[in-house]
C-alpha atoms as a PDB file:
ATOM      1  CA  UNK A   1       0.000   0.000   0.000  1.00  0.00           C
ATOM      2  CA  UNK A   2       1.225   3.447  -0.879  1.00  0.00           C
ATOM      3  CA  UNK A   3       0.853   6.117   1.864  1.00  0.00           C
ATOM      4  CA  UNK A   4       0.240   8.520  -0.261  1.00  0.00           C
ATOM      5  CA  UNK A   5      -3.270   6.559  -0.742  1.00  0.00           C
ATOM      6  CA  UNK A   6      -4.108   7.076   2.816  1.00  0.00           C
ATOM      7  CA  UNK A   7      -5.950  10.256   3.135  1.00  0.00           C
ATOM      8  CA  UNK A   8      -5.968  12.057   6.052  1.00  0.00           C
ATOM      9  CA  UNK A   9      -6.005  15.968   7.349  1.00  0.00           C
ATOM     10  CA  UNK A  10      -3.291  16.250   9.574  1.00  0.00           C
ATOM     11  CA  UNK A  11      -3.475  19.186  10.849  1.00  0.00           C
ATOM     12  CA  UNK A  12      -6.575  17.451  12.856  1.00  0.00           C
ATOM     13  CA  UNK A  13      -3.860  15.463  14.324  1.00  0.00           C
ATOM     14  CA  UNK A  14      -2.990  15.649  18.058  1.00  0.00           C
ATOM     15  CA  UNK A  15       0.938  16.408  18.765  1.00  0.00           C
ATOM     16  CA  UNK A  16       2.808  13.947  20.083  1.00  0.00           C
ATOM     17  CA  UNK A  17       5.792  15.484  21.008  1.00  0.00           C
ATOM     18  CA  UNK A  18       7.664  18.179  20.095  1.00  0.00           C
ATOM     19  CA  UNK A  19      11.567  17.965  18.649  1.00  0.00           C
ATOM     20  CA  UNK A  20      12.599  20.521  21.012  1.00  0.00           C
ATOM     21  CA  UNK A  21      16.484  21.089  20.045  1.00  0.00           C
ATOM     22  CA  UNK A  22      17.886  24.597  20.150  1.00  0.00           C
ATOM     23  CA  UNK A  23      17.700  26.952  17.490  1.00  0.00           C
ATOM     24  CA  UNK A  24      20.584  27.549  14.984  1.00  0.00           C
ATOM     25  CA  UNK A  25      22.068  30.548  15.713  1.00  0.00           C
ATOM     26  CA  UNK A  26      20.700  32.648  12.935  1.00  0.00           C
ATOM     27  CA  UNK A  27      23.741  34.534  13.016  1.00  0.00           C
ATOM     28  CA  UNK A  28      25.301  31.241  11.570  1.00  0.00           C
ATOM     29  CA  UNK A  29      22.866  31.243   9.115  1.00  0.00           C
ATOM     30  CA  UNK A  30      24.710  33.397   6.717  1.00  0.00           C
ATOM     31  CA  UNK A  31      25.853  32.625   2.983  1.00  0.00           C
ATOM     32  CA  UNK A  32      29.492  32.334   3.798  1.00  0.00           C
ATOM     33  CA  UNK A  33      28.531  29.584   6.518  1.00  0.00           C
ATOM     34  CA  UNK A  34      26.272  27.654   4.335  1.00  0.00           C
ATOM     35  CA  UNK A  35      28.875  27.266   1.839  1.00  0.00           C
ATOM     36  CA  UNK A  36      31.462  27.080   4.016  1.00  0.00           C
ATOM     37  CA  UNK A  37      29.715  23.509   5.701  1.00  0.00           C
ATOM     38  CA  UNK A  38      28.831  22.029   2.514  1.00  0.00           C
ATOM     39  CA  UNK A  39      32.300  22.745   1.380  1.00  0.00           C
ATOM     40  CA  UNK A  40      33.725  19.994   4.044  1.00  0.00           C
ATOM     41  CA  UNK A  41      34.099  16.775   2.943  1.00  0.00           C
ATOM     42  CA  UNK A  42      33.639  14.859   6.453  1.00  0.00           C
ATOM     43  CA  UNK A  43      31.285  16.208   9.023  1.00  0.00           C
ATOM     44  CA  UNK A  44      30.130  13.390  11.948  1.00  0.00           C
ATOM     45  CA  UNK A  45      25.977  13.801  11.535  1.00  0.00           C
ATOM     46  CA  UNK A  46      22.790  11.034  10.983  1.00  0.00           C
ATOM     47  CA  UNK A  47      20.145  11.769   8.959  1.00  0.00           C
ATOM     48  CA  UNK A  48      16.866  11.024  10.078  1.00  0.00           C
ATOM     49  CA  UNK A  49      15.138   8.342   7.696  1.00  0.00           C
ATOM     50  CA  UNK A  50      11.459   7.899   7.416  1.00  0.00           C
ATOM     51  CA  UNK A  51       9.692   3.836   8.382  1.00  0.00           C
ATOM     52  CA  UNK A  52      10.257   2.273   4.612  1.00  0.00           C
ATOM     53  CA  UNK A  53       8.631  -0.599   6.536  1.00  0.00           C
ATOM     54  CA  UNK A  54       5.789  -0.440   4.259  1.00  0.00           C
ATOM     55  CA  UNK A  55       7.043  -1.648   1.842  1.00  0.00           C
ATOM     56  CA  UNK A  56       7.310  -5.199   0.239  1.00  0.00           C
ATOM     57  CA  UNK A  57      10.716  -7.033  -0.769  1.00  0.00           C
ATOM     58  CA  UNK A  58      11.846  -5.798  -3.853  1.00  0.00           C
ATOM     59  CA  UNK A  59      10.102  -2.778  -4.276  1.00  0.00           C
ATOM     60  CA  UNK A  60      11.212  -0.543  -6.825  1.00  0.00           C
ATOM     61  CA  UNK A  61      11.657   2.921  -5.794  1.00  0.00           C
ATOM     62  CA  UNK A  62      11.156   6.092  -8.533  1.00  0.00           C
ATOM     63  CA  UNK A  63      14.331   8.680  -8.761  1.00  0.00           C
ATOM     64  CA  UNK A  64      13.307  12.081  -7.910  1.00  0.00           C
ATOM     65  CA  UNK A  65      14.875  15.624  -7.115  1.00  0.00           C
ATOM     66  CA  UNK A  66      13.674  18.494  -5.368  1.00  0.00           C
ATOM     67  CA  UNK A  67      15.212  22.044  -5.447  1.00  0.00           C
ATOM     68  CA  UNK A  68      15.654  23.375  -1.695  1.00  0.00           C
ATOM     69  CA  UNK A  69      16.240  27.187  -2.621  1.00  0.00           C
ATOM     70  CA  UNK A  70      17.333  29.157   0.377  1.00  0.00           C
ATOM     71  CA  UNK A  71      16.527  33.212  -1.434  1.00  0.00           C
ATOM     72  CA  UNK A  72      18.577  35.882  -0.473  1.00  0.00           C
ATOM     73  CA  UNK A  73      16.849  38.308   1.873  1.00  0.00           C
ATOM     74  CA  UNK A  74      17.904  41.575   2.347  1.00  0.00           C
ATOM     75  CA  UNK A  75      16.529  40.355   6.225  1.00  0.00           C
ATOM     76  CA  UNK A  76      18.117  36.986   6.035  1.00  0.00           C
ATOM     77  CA  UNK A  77      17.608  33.179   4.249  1.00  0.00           C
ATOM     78  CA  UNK A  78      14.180  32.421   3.683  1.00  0.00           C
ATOM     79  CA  UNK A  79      12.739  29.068   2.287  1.00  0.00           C
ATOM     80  CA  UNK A  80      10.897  29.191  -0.763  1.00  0.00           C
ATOM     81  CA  UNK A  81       8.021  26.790  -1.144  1.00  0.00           C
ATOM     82  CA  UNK A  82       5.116  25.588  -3.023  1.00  0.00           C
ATOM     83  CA  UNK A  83       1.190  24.638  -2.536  1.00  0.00           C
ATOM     84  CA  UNK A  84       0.516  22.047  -4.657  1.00  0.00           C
ATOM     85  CA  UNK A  85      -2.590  22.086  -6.127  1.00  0.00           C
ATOM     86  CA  UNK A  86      -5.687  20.119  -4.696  1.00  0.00           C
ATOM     87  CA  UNK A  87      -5.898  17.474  -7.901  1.00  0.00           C
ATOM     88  CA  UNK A  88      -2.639  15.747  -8.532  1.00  0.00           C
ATOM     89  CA  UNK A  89      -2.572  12.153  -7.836  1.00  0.00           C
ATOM     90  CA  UNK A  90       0.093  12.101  -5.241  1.00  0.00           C
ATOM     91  CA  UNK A  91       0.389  14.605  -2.213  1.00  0.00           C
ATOM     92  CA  UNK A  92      -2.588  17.129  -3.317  1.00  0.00           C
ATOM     93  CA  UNK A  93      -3.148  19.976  -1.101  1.00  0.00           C
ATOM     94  CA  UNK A  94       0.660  19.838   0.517  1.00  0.00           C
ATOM     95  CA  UNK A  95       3.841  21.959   1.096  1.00  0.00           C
ATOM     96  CA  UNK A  96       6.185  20.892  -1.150  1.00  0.00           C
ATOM     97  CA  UNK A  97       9.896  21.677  -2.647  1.00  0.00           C
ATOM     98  CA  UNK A  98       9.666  22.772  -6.190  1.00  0.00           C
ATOM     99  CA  UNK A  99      11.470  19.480  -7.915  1.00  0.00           C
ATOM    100  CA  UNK A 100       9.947  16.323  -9.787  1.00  0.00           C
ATOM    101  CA  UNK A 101      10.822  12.521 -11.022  1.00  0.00           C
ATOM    102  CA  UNK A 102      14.025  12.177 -12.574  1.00  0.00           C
ATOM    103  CA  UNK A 103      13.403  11.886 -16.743  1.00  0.00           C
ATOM    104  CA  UNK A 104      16.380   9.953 -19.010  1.00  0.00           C
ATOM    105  CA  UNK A 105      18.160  12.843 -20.278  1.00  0.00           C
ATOM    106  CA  UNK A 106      18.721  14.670 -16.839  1.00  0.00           C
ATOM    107  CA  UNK A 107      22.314  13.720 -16.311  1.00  0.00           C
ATOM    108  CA  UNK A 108      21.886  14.215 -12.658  1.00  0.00           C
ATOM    109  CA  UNK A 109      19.836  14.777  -9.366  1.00  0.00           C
ATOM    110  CA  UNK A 110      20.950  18.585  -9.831  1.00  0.00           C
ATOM    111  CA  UNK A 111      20.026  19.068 -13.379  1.00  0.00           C
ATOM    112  CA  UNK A 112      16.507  17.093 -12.756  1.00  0.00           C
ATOM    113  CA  UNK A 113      15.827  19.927  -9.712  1.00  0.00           C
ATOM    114  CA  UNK A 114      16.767  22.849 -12.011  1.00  0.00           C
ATOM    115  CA  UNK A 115      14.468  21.577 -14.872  1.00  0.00           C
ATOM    116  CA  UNK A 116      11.949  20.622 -12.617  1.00  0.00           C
ATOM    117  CA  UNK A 117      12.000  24.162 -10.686  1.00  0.00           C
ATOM    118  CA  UNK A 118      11.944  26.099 -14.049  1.00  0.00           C
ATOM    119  CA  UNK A 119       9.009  24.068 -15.509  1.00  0.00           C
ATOM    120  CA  UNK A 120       7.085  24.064 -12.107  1.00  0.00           C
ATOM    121  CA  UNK A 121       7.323  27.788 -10.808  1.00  0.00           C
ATOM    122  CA  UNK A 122       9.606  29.831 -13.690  1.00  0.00           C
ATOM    123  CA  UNK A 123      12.773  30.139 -11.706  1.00  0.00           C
ATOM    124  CA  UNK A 124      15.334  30.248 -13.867  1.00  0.00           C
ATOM    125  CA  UNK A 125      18.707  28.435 -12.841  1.00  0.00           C
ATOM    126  CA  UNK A 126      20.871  31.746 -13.871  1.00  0.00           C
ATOM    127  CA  UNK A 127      19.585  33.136 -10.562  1.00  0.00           C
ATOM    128  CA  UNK A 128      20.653  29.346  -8.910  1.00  0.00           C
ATOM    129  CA  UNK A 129      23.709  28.403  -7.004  1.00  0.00           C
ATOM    130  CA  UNK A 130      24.213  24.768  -5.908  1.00  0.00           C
ATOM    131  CA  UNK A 131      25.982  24.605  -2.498  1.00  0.00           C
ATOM    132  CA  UNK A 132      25.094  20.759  -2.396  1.00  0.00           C
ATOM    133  CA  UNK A 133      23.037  17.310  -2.215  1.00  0.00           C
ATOM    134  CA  UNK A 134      21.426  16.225   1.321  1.00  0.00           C
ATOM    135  CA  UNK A 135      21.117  12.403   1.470  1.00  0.00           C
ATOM    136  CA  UNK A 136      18.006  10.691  -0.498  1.00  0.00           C
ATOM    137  CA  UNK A 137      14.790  10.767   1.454  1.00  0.00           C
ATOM    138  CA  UNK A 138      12.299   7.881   0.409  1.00  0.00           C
ATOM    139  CA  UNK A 139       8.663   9.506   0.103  1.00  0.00           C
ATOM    140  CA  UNK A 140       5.338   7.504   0.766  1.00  0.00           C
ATOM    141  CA  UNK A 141       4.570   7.667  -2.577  1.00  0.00           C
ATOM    142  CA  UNK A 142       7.649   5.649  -3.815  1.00  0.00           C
ATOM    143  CA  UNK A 143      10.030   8.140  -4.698  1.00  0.00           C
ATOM    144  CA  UNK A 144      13.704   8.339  -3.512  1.00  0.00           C
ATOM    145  CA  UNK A 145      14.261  12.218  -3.460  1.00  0.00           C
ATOM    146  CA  UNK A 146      17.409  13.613  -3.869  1.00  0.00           C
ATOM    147  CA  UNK A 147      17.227  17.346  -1.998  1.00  0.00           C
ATOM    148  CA  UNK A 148      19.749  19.551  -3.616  1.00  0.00           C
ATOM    149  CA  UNK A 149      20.274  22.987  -1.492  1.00  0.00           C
ATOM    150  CA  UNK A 150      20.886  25.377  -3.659  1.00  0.00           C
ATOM    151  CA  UNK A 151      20.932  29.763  -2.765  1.00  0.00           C
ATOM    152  CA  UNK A 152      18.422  32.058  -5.084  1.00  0.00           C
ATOM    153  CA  UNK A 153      19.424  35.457  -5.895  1.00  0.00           C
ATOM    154  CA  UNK A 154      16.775  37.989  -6.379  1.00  0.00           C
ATOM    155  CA  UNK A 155      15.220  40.107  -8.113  1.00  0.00           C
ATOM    156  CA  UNK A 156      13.614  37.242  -9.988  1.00  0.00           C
ATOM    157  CA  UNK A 157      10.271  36.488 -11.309  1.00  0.00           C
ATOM    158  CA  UNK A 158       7.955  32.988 -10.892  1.00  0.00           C
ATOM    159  CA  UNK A 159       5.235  31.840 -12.732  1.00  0.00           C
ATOM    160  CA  UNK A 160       3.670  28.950 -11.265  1.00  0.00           C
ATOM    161  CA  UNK A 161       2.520  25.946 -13.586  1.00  0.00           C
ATOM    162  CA  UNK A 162      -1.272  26.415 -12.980  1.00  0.00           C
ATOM    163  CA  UNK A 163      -1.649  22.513 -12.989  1.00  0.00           C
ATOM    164  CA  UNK A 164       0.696  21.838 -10.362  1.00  0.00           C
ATOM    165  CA  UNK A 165       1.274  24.753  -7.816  1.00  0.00           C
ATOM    166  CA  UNK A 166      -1.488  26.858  -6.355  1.00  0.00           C
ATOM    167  CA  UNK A 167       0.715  29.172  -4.377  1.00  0.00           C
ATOM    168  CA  UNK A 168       4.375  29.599  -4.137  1.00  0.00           C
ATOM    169  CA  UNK A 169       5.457  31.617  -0.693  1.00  0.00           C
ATOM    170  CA  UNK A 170       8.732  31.600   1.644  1.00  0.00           C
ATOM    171  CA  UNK A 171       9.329  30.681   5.176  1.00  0.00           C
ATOM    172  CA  UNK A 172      12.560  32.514   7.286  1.00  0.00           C
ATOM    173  CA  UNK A 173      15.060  29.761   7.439  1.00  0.00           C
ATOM    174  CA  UNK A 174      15.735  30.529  10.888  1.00  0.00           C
ATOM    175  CA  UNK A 175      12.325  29.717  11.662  1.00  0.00           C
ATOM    176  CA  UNK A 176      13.005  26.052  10.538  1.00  0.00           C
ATOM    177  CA  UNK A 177      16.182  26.095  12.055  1.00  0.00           C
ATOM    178  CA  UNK A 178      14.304  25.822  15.508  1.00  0.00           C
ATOM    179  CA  UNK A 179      13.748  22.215  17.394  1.00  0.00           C
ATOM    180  CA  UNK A 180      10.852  24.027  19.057  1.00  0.00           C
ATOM    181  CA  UNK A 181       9.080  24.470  15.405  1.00  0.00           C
ATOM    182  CA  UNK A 182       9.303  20.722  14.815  1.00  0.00           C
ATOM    183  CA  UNK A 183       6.028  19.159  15.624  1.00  0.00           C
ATOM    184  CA  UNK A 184       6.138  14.936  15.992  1.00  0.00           C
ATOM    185  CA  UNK A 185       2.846  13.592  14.676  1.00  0.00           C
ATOM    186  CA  UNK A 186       1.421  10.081  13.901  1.00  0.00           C
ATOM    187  CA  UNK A 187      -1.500   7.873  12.351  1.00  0.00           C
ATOM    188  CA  UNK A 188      -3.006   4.837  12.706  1.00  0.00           C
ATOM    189  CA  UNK A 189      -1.937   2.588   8.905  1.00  0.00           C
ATOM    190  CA  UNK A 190      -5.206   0.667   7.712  1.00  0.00           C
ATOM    191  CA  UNK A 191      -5.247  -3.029   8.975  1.00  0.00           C
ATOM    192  CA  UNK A 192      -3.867  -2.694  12.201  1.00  0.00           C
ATOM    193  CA  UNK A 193      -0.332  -2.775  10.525  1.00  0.00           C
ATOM    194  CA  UNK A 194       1.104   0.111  13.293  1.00  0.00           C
ATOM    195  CA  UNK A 195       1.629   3.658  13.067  1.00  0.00           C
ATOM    196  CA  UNK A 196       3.406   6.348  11.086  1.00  0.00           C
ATOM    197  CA  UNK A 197       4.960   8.536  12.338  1.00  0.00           C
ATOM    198  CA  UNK A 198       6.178  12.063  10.958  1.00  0.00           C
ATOM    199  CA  UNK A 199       7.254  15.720  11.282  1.00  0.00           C
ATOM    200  CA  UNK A 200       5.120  18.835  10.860  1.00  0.00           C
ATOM    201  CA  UNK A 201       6.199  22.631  11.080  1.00  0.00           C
ATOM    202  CA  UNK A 202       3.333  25.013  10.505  1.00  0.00           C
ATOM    203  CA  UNK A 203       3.932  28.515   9.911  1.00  0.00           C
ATOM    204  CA  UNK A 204       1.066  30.780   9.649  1.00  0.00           C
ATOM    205  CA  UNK A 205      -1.237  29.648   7.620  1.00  0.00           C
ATOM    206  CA  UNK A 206       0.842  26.801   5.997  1.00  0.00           C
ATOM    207  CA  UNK A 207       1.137  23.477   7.163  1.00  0.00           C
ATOM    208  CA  UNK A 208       3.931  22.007   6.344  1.00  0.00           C
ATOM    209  CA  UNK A 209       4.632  18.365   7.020  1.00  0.00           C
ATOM    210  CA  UNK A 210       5.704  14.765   6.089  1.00  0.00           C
ATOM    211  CA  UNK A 211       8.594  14.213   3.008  1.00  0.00           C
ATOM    212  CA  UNK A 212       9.009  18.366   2.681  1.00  0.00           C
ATOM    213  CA  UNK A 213       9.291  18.507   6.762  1.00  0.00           C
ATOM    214  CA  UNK A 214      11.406  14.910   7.027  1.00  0.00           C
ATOM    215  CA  UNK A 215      13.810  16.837   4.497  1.00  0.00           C
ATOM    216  CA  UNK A 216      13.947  20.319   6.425  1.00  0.00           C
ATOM    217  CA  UNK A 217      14.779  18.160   9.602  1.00  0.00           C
ATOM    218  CA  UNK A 218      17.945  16.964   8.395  1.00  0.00           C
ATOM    219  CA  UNK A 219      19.316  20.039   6.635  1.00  0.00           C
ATOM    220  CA  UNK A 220      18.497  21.642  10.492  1.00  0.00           C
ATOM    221  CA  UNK A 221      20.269  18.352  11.288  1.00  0.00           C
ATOM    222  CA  UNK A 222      23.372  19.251   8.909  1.00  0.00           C
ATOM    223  CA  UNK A 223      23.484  22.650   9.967  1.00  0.00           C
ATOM    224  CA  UNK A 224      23.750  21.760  13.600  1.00  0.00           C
ATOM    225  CA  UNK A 225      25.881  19.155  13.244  1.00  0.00           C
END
């Protein structure tokens, strides 16, 4: 069963916990830091993986590559992020990364994000700079997403892809950055086969949770590391 099948509202959901960790200190989280960490080769961290336990022996996962832009505030790093519209076939209605499935001439997880961001919301990669690849993070709807972190310089201009993004808006990255922000949440799986368990962050009026949060958690993760 794919859990992106299951349909639930989860912002109906009671909190289990809350991460709690202390926030970056936003003076760390600068342009010359952020490159300056991605630029090591070693640095002693764990990602945080999501329960693959649902799935079956063998299962094929689908390559996939999100953008994470980090824009370039006059005020500081902000997020920029997308509402996905409320008809697509896998995670309607939810925060998401601008990105998409890997086609056969992308020659890499990078150049599937770029294309992926330019088609979805208009952002052109001459305004993009890489600063790196976060480990894969396997989605409930059998994708293994490659988040590539990457800094936007403004002025720029979107244009969302009507058929995929409702509403494209940014979140301060130091707001992320905060173990107090991260909201633990679970759900009951159909069949009595357990629970699952997952992150949520809402900001204002957006709720973001599940893959987008899971992959915010370990760049705060990274950063903190």
């Amino acid at each position: 069963m794919l859990l992106a099948k299951i349909h639930l509202d989860p912002t109906q959901l009671p909190v289990d916990a809350i991460a709690g960790e202390p926030a970056i200190d936003p003076a760390l989280l600068t342009v010359e830091n952020l490159r300056a960490r991605f630029a090591r080769s070693r640095l002693a961290w764990e990602p945080e993986t999501p329960d693959e336990s649902w799935m079956s022996p063998g299962f094929k996962l689908r390559r996939a590559a999100v953008l994470v832009p980090l824009v370039m505030r006059p005020e500081g790093l902000t997020v920029l992020l997308t509402l996905r519209t409320d008809h697509l076939s896998s995670h309607a209605g939810q925060i998401a990364f601008p990105g998409g499935r890997a086609e056969e001439l992308d020659s890499s997880p990078i150049e599937t994000a770029l294309r992926e961001s330019e088609e979805e919301i208009g952002l052109h990669r001459r305004h993009i700079s890489i600063v790196g690849v976060l480990p894969d993070y396997v989605t409930g709807s059998a994708y293994r997403v490659a988040p590539v972190v990457a800094l936007v310089k403004p002025p720029f201009e979107l244009r969302a892809d009507p058929n995929e993004v409702a509403e494209i808006f940014e979140v301060p990255l130091a707001f992320l950055m905060n173990g107090m922000h991260h909201q633990r949440l679970s759900f009951e799986l159909p069949g009595g086969e357990g629970k699952r368990h997952f992150y949520a962050m809402p900001y204002e009026r957006f709720f973001i949770w599940g893959a987008t949060a899971g992959m915010l958690r370990n760049l705060f993760h990274y950063l903190r590391a």
